[in-house]
PDB file of N, CA and C in Angstrom:
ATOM      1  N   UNK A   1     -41.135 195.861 110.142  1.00  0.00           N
ATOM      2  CA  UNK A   1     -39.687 195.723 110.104  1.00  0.00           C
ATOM      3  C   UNK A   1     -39.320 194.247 110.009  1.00  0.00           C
ATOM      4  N   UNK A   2     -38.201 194.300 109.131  1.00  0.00           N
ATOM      5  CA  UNK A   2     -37.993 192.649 108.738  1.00  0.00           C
ATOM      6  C   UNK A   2     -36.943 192.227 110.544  1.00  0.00           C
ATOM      7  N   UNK A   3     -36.558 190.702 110.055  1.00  0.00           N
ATOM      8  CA  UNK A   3     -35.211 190.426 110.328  1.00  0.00           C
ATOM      9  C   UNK A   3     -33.878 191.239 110.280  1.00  0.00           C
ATOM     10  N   UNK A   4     -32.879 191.091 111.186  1.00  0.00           N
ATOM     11  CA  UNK A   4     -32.880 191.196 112.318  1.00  0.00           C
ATOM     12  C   UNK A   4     -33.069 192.701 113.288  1.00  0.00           C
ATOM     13  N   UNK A   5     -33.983 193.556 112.571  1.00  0.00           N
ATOM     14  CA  UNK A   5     -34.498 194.645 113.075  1.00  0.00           C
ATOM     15  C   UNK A   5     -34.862 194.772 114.864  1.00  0.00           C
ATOM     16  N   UNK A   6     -35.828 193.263 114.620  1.00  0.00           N
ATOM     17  CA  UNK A   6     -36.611 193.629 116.049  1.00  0.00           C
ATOM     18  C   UNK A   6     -35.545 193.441 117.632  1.00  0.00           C
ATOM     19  N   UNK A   7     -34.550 192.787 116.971  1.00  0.00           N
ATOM     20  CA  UNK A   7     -33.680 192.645 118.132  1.00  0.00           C
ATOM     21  C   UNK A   7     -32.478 193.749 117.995  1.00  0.00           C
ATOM     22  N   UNK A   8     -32.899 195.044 117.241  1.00  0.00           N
ATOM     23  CA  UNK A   8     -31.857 196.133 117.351  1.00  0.00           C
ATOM     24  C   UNK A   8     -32.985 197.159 118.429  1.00  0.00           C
ATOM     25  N   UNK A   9     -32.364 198.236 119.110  1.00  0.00           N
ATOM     26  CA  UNK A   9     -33.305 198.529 120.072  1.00  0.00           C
ATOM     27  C   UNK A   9     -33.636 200.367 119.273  1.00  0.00           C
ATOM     28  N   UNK A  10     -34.744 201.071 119.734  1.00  0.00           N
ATOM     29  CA  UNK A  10     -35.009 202.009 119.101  1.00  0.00           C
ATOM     30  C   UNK A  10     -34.426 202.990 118.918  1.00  0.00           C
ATOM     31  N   UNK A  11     -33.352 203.211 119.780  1.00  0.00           N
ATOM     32  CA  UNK A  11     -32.844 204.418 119.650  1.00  0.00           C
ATOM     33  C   UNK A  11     -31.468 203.938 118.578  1.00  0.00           C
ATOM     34  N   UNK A  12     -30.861 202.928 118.575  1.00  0.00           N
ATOM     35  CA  UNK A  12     -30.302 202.563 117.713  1.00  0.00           C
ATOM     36  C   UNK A  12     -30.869 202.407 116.141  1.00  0.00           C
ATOM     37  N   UNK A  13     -32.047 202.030 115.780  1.00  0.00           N
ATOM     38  CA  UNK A  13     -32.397 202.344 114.754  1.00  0.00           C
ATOM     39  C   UNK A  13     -32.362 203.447 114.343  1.00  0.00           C
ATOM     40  N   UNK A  14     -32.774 204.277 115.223  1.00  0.00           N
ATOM     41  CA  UNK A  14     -33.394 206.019 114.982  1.00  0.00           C
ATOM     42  C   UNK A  14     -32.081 206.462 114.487  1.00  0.00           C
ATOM     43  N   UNK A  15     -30.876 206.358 115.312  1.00  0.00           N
ATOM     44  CA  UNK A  15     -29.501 206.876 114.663  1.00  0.00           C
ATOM     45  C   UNK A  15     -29.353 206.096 112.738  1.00  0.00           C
ATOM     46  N   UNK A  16     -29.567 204.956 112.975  1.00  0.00           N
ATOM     47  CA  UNK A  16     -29.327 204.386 111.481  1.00  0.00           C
ATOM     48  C   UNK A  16     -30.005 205.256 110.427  1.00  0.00           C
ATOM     49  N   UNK A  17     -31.561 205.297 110.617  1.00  0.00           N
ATOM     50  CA  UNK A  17     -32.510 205.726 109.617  1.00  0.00           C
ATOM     51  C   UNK A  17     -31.793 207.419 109.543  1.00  0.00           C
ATOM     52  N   UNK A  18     -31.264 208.016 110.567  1.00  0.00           N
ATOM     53  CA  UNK A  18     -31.285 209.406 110.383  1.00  0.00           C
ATOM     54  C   UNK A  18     -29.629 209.560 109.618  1.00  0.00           C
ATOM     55  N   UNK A  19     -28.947 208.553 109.294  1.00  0.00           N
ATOM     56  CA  UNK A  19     -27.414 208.473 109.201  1.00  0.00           C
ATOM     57  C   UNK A  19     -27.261 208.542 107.749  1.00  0.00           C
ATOM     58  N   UNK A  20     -28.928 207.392 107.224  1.00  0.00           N
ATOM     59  CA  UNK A  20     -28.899 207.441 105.764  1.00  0.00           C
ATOM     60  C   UNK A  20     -30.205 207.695 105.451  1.00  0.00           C
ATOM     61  N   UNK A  21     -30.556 209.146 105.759  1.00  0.00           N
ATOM     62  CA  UNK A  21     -31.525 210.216 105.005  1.00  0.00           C
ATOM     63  C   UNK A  21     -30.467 210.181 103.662  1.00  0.00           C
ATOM     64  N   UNK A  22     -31.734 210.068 102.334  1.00  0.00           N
ATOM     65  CA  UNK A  22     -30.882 210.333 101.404  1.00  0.00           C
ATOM     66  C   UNK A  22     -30.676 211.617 100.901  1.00  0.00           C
ATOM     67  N   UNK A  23     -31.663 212.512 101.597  1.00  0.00           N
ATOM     68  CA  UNK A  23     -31.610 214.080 101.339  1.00  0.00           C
ATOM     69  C   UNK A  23     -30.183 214.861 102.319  1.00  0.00           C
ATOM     70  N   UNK A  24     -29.074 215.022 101.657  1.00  0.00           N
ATOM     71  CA  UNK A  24     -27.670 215.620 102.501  1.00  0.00           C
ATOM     72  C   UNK A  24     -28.355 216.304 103.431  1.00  0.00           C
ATOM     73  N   UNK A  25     -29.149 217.374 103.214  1.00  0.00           N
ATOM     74  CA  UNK A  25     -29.387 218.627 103.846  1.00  0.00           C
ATOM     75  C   UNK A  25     -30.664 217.931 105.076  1.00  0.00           C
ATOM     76  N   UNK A  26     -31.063 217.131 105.151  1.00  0.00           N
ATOM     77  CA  UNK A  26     -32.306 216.679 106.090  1.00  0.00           C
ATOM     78  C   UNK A  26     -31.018 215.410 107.430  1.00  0.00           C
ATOM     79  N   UNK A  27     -30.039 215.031 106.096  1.00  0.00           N
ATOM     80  CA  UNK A  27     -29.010 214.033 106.854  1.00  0.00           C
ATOM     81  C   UNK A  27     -28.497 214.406 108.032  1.00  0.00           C
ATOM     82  N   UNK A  28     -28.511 213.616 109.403  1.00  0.00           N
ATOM     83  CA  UNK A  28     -28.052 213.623 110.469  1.00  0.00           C
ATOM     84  C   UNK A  28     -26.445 213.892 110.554  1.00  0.00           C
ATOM     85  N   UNK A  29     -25.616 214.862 110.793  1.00  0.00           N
ATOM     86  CA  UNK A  29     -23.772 215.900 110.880  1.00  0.00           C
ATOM     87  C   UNK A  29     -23.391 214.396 111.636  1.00  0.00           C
ATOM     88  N   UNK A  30     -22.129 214.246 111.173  1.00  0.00           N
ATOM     89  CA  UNK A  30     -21.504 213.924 112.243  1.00  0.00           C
ATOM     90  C   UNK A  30     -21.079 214.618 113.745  1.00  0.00           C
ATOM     91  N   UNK A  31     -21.387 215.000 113.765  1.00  0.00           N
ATOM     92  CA  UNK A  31     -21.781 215.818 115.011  1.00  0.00           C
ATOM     93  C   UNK A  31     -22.892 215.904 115.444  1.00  0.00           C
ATOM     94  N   UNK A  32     -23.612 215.574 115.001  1.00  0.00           N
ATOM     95  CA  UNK A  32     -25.264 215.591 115.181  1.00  0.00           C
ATOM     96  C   UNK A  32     -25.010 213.769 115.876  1.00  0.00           C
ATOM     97  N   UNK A  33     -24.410 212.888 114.493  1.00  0.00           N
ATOM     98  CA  UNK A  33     -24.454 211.929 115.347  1.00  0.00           C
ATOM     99  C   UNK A  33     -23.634 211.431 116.799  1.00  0.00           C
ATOM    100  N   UNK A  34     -22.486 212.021 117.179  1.00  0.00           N
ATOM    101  CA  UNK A  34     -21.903 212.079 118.659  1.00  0.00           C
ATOM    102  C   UNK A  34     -22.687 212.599 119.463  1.00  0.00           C
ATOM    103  N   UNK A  35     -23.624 213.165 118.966  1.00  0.00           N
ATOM    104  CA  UNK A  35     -24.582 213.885 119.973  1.00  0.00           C
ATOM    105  C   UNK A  35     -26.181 212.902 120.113  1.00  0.00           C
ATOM    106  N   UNK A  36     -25.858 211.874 119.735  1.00  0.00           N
ATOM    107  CA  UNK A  36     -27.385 210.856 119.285  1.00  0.00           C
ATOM    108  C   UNK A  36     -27.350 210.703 120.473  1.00  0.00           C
ATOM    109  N   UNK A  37     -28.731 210.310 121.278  1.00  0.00           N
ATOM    110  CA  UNK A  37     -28.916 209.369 122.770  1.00  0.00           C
ATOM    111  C   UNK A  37     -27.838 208.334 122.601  1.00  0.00           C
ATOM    112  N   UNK A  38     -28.251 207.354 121.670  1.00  0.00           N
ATOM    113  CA  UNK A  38     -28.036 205.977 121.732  1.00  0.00           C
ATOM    114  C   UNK A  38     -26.054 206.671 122.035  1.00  0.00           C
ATOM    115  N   UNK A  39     -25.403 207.149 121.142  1.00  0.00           N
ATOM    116  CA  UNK A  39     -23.848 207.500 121.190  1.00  0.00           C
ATOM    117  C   UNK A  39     -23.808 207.791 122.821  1.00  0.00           C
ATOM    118  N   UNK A  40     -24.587 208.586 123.021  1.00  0.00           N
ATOM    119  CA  UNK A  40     -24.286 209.580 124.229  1.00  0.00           C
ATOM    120  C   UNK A  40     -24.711 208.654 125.278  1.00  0.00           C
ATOM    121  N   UNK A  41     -25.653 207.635 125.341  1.00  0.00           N
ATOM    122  CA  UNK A  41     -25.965 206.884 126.871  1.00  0.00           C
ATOM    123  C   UNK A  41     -25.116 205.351 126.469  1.00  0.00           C
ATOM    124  N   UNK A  42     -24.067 205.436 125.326  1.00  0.00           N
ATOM    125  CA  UNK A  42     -23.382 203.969 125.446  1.00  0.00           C
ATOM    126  C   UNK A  42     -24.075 203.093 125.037  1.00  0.00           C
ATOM    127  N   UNK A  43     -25.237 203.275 124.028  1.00  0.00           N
ATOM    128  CA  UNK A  43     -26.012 202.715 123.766  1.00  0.00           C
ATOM    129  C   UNK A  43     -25.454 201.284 123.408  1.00  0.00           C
ATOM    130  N   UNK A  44     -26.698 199.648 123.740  1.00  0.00           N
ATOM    131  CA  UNK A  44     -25.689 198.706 123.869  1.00  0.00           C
ATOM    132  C   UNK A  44     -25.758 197.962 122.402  1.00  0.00           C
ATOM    133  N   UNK A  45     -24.940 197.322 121.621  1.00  0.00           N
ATOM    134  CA  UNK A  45     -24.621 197.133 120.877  1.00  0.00           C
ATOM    135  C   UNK A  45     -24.132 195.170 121.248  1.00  0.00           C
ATOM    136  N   UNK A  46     -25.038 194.779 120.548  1.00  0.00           N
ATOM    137  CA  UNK A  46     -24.818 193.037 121.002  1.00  0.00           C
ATOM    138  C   UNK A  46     -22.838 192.452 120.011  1.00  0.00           C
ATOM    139  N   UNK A  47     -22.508 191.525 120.955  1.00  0.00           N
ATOM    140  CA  UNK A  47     -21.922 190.481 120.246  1.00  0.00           C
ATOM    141  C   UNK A  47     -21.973 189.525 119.200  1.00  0.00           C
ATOM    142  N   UNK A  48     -23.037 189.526 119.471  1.00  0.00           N
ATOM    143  CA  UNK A  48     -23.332 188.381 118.203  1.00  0.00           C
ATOM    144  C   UNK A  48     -22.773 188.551 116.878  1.00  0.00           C
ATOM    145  N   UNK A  49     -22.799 187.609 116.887  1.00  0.00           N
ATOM    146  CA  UNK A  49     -22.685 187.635 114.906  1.00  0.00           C
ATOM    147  C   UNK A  49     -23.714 188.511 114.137  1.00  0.00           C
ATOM    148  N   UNK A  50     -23.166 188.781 113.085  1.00  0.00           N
ATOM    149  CA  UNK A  50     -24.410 189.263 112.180  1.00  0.00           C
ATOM    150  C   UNK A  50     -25.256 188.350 111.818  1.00  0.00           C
ATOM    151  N   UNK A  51     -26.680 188.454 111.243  1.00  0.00           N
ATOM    152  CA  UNK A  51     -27.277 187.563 111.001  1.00  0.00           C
ATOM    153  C   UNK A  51     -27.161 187.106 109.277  1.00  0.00           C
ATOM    154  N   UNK A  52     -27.022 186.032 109.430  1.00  0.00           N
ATOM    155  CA  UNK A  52     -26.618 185.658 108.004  1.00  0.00           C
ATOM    156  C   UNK A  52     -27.531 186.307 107.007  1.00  0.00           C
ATOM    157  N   UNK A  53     -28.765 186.684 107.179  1.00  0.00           N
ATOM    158  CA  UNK A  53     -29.640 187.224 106.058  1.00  0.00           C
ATOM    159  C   UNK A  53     -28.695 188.625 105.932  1.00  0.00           C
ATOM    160  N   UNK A  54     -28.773 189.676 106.551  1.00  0.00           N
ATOM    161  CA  UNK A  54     -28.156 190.887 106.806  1.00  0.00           C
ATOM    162  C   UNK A  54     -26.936 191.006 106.365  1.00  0.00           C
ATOM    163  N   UNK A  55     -25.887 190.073 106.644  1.00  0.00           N
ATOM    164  CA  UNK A  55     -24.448 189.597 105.760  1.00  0.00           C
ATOM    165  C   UNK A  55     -24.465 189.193 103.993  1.00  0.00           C
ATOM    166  N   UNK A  56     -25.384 188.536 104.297  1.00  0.00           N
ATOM    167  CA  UNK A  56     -25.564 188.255 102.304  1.00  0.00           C
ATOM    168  C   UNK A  56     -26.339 189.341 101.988  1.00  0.00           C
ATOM    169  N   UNK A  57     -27.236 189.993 102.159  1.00  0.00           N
ATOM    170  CA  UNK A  57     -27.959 191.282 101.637  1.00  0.00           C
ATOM    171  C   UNK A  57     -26.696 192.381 101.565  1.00  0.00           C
ATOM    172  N   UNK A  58     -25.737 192.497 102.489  1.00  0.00           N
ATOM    173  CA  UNK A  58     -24.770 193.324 102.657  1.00  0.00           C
ATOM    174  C   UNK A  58     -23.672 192.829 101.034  1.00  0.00           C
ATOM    175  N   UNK A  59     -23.284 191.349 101.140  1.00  0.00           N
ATOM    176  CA  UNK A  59     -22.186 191.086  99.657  1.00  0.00           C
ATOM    177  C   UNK A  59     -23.298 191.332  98.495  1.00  0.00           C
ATOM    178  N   UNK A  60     -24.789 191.257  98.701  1.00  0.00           N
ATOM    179  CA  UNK A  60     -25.007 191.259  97.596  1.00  0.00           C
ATOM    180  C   UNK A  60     -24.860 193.157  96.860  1.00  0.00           C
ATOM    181  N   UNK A  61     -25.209 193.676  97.982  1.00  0.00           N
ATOM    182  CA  UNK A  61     -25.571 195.101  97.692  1.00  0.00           C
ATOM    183  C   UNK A  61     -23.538 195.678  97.385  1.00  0.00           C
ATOM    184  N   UNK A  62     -22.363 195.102  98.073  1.00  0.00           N
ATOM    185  CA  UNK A  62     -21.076 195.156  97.470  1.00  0.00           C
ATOM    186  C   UNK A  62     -21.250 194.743  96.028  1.00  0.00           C
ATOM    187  N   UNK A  63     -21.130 193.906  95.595  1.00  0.00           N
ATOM    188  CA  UNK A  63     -21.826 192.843  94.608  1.00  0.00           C
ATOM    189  C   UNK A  63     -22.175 193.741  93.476  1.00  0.00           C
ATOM    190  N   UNK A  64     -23.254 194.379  93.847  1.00  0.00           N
ATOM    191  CA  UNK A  64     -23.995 195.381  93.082  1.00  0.00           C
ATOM    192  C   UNK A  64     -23.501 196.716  92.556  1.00  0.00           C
ATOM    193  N   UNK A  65     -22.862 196.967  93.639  1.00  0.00           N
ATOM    194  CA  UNK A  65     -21.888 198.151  93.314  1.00  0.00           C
ATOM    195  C   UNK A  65     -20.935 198.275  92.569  1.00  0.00           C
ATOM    196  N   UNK A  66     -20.091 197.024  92.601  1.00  0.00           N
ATOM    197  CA  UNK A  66     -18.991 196.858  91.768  1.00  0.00           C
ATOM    198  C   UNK A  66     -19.300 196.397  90.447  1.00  0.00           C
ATOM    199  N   UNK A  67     -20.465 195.909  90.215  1.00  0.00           N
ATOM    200  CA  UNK A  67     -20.723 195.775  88.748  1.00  0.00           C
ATOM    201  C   UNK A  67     -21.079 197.171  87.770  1.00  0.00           C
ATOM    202  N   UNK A  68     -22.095 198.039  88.754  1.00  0.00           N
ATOM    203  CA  UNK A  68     -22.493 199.476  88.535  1.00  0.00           C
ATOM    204  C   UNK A  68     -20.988 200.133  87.765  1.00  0.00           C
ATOM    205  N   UNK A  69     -20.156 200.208  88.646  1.00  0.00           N
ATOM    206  CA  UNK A  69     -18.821 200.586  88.505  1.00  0.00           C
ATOM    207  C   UNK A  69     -18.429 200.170  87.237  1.00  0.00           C
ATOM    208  N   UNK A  70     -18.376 198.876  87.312  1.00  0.00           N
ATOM    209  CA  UNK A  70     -18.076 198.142  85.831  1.00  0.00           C
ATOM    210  C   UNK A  70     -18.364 198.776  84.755  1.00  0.00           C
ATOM    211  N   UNK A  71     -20.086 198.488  84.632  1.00  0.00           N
ATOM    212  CA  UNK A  71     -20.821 198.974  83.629  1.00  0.00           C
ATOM    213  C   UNK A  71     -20.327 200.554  83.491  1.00  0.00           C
ATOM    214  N   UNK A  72     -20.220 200.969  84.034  1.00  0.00           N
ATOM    215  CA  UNK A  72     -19.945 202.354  84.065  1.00  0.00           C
ATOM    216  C   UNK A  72     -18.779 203.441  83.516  1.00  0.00           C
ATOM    217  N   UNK A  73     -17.880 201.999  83.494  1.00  0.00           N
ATOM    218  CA  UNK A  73     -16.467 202.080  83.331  1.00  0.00           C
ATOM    219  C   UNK A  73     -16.399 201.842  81.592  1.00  0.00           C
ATOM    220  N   UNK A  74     -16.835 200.719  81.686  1.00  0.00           N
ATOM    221  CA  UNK A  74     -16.896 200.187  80.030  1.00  0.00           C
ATOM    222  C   UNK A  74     -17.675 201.368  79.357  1.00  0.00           C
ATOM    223  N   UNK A  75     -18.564 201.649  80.014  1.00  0.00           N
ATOM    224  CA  UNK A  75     -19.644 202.453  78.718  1.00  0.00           C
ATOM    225  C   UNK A  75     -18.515 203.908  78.715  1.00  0.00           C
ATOM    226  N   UNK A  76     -18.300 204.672  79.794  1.00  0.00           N
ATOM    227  CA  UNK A  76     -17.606 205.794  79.923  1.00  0.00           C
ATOM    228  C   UNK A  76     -16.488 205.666  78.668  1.00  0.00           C
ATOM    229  N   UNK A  77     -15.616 204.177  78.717  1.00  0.00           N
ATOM    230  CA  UNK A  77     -14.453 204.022  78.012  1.00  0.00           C
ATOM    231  C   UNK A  77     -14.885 204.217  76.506  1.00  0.00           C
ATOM    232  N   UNK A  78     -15.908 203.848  76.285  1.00  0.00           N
ATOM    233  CA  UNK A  78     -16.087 203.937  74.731  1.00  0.00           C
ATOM    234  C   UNK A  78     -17.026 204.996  74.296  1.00  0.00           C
ATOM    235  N   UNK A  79     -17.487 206.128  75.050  1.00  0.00           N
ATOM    236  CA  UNK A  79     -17.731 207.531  74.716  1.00  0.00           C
ATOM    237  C   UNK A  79     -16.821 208.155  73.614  1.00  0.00           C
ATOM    238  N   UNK A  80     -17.577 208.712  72.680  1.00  0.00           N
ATOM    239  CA  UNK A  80     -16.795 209.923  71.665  1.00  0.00           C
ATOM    240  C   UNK A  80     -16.553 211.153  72.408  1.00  0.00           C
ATOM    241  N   UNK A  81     -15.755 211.652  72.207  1.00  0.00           N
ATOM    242  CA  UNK A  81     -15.427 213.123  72.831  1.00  0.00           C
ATOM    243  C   UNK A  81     -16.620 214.429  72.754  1.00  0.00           C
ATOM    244  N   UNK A  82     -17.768 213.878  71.582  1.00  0.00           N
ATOM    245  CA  UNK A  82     -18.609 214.876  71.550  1.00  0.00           C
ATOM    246  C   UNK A  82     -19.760 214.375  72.110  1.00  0.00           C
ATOM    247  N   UNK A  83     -19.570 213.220  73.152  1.00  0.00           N
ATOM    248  CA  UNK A  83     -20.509 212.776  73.958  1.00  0.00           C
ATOM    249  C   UNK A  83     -20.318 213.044  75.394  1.00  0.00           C
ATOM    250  N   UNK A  84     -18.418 212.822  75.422  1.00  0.00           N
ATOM    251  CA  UNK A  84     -18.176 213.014  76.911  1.00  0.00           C
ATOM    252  C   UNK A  84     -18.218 214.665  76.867  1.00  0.00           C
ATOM    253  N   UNK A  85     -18.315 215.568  76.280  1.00  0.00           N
ATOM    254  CA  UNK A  85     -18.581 216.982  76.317  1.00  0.00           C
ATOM    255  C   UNK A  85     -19.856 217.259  76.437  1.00  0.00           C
ATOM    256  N   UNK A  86     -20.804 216.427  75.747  1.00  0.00           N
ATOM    257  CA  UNK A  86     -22.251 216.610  76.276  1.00  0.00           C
ATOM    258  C   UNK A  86     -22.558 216.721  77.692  1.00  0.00           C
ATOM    259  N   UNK A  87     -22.212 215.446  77.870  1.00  0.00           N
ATOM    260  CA  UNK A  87     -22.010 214.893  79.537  1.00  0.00           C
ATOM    261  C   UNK A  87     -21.779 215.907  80.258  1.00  0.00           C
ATOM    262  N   UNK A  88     -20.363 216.964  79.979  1.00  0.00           N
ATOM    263  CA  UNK A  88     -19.775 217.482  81.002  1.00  0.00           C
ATOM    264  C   UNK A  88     -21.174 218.744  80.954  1.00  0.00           C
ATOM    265  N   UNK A  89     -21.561 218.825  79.909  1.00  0.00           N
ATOM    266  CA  UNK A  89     -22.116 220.051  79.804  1.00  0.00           C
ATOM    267  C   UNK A  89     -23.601 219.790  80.615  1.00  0.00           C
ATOM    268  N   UNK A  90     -24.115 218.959  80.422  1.00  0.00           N
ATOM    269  CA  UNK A  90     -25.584 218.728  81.086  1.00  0.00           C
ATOM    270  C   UNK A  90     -25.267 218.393  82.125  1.00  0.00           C
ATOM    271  N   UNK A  91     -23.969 218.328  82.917  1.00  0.00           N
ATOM    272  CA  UNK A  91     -23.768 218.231  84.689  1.00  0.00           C
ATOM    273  C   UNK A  91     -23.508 219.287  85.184  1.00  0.00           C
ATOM    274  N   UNK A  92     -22.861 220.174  84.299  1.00  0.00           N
ATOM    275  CA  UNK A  92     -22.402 221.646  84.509  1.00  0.00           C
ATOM    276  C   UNK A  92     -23.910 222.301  84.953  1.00  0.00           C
ATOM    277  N   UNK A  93     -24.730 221.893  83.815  1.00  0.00           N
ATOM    278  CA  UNK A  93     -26.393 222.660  84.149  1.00  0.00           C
ATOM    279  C   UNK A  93     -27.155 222.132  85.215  1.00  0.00           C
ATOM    280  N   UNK A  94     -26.922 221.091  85.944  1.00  0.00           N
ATOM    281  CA  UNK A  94     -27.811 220.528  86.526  1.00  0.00           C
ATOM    282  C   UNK A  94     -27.297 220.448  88.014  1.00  0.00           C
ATOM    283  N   UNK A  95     -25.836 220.966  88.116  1.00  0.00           N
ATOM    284  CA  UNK A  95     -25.305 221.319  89.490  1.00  0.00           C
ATOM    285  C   UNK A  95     -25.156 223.206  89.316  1.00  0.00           C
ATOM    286  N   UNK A  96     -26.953 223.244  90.206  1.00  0.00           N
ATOM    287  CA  UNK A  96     -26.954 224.854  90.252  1.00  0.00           C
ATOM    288  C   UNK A  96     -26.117 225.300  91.262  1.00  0.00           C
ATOM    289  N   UNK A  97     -25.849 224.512  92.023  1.00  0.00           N
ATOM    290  CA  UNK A  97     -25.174 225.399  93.590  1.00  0.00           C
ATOM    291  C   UNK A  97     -23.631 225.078  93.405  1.00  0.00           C
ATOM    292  N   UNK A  98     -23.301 224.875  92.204  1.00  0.00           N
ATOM    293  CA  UNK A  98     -21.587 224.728  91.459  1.00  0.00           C
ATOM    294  C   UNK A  98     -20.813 224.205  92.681  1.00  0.00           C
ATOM    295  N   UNK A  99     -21.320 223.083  93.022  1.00  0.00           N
ATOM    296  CA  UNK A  99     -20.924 221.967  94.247  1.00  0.00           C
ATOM    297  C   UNK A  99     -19.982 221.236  93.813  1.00  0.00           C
ATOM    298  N   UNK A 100     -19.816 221.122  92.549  1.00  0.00           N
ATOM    299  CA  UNK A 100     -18.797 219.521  92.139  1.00  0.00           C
ATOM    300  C   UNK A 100     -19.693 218.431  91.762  1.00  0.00           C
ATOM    301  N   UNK A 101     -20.807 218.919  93.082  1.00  0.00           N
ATOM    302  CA  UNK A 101     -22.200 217.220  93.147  1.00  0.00           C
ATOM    303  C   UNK A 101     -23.049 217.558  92.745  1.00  0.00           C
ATOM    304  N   UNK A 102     -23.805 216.444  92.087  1.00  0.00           N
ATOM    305  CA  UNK A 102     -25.173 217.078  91.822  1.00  0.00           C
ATOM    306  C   UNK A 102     -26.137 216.109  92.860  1.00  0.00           C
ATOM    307  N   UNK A 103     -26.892 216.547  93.883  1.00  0.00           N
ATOM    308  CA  UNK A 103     -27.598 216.431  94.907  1.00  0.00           C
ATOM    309  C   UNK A 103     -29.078 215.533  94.048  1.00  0.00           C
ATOM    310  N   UNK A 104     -29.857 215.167  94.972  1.00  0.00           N
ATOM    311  CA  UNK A 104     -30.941 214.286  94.367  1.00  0.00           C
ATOM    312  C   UNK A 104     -32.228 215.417  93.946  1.00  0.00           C
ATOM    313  N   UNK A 105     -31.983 216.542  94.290  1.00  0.00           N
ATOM    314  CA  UNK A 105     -33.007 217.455  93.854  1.00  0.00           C
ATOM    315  C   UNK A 105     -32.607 218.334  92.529  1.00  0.00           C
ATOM    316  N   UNK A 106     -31.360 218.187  92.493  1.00  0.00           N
ATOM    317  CA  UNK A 106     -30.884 219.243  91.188  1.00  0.00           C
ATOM    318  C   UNK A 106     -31.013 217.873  89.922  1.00  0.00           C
ATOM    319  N   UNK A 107     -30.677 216.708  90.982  1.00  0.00           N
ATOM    320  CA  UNK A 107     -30.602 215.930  89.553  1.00  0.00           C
ATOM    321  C   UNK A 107     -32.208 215.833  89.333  1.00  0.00           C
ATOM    322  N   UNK A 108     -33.073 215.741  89.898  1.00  0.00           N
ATOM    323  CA  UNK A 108     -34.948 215.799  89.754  1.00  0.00           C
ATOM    324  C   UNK A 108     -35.041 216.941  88.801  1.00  0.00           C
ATOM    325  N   UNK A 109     -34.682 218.010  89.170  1.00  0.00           N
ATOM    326  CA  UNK A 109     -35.010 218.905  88.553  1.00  0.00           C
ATOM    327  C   UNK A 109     -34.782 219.248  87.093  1.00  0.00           C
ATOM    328  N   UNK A 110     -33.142 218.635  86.716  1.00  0.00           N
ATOM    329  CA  UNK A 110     -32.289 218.528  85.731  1.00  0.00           C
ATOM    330  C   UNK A 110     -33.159 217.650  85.032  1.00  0.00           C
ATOM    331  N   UNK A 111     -33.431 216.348  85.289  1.00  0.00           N
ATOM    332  CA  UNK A 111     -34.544 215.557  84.330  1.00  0.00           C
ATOM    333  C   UNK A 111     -35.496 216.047  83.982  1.00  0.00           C
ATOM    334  N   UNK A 112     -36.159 216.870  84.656  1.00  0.00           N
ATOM    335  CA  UNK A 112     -37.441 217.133  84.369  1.00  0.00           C
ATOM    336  C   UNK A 112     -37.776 218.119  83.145  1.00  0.00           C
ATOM    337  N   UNK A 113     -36.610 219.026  82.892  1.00  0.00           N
ATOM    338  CA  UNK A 113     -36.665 220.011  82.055  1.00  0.00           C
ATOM    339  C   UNK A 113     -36.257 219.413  80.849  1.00  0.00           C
TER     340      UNK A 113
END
């Protein structure tokens, strides 16, 4: 474990790692998390500042997102209509449980075929 890990204490990690399972269905409920030790014994949570590594890893990963967005935006904008119908159609197939979302296993699966 990097910086500033070792001075977060274990049961506080354990809530983090279980908060962002990237599998929904393995992911810790909000209710699951009011019910964590660390929530439930007041677990302690320092003053300090953040640590500057952890703060810039944090704007960079904002940073990152909003360009994603960007890119995403521009390319979407200049789609032909018989592309953005493709689109709709190969999301239509690849969200089997007709969620709205397509989950990280439907989209695995969707590639693969």
């Amino acid at each position: 474990e990097s910086q500033p890990w070792p001075s977060i204490s274990n049961s506080a990690k354990d809530l983090v790692r279980k908060m962002l399972t990237q599998d929904r269905k393995r992911r810790i409920t909000s209710a699951q998390v009011l019910e964590h030790p660390w929530i439930r014994e007041g677990g302690e949570a320092s003053d300090e500042p953040i640590d500057s590594a952890v703060l810039s890893r944090m704007k960079q990963f904002r940073a990152m997102n909003k360009l994603k967005k960007l890119a995403l935006k521009v390319i979407a904008e200049n789609l032909s209509e018989e592309e953005i119908k493709g689109l709709k159609a190969m999301f239509t197939n690849m969200d089997t449980d007709k969620s709205g979302t397509i989950t990280y296993e439907e989209l695995k699966t969707g590639l693969a075929r």
